[in-house]
C-alpha atoms as a PDB file:
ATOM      1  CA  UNK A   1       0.000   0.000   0.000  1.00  0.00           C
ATOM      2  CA  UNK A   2       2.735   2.431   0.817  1.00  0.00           C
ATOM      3  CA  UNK A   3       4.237   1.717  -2.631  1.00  0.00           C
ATOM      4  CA  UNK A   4       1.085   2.860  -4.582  1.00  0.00           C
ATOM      5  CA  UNK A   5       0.728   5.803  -2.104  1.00  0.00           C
ATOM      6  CA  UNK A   6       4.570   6.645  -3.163  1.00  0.00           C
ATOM      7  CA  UNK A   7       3.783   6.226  -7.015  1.00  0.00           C
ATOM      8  CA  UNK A   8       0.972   8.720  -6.782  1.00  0.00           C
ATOM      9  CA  UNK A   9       2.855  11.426  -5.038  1.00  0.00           C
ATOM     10  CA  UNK A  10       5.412  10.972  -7.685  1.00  0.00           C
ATOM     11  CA  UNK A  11       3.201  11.483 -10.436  1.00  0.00           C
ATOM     12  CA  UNK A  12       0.991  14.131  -8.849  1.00  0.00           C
ATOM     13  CA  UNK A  13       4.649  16.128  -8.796  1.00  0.00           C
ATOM     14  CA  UNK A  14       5.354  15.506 -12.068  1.00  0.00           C
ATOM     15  CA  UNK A  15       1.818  16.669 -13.108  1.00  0.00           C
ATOM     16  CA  UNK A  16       2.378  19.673 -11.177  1.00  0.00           C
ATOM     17  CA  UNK A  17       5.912  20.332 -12.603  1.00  0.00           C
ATOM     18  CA  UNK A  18       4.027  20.163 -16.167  1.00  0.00           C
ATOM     19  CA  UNK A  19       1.621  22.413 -14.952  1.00  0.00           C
ATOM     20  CA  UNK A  20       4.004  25.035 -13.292  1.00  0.00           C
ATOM     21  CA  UNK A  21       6.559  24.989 -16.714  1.00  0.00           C
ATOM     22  CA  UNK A  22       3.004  25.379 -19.202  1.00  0.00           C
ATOM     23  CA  UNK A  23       2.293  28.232 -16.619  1.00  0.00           C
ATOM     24  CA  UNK A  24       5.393  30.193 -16.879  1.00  0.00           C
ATOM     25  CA  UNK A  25       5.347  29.527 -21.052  1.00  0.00           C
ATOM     26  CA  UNK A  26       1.769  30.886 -21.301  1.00  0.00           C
ATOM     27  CA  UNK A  27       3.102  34.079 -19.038  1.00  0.00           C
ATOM     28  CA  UNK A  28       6.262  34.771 -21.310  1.00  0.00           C
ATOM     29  CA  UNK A  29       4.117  34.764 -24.571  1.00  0.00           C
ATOM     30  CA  UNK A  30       1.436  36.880 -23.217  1.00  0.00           C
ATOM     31  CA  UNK A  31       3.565  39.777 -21.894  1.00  0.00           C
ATOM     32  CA  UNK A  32       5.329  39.321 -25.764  1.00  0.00           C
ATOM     33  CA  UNK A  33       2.133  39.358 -27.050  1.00  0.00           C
ATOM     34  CA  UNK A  34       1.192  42.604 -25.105  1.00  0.00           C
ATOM     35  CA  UNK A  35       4.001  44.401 -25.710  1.00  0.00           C
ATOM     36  CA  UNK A  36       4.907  43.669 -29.031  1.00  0.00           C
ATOM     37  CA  UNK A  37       2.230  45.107 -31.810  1.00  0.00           C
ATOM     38  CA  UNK A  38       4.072  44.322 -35.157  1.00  0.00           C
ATOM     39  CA  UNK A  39       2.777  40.999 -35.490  1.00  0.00           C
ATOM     40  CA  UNK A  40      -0.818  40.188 -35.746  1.00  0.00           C
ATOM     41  CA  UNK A  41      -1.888  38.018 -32.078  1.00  0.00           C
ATOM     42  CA  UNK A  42      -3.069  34.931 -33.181  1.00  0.00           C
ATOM     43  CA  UNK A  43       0.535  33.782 -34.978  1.00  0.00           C
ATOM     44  CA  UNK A  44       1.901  34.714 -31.788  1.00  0.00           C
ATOM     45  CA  UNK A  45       0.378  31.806 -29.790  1.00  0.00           C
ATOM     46  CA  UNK A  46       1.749  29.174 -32.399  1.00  0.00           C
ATOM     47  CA  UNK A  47       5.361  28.637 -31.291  1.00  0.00           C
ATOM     48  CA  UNK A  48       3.799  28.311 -27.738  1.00  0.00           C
ATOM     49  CA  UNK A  49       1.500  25.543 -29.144  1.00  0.00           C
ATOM     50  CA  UNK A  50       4.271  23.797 -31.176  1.00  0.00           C
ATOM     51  CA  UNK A  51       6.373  23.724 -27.858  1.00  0.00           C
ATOM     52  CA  UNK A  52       3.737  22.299 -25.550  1.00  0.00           C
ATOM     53  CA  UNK A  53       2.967  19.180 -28.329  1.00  0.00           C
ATOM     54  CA  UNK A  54      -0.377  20.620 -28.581  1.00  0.00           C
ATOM     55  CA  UNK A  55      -0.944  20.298 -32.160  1.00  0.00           C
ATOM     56  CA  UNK A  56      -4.127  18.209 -33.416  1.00  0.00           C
ATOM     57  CA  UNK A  57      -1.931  16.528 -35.984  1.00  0.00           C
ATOM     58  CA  UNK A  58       1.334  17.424 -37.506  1.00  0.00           C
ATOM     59  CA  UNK A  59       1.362  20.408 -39.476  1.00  0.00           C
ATOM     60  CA  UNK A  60      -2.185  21.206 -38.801  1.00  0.00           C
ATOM     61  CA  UNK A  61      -2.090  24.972 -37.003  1.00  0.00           C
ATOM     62  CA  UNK A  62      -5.615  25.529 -36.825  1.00  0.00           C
END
């Protein structure tokens, strides 16, 4: 029992950790995003959704 209460803790942290780096990713591209006007905002979000593996299927964008 202890085992299986060790393996969740281990994997709730590394959910968390994959959480907490997404987090900061999202924050860095929106202050770009704010600050920069030259490009138009919805290109903007694509390098963050190449990075994350969030694509639907490869070289699909949207």
């Amino acid at each position: 029992m202890l085992s299986r209460v060790a393996e969740s803790i281990y994997w709730l942290n590394r959910y968390i950790e994959r959480a907490e780096n997404i987090a900061r990713f999202v924050d860095v591209n929106f202050n770009l995003i704010f600050w920069t006007l030259r490009r138009s905002r919805p290109t903007m979000w694509e390098p963050l959704v190449v990075t994350a593996g969030d694509l639907p299927f490869p070289g699909a964008l949207w």
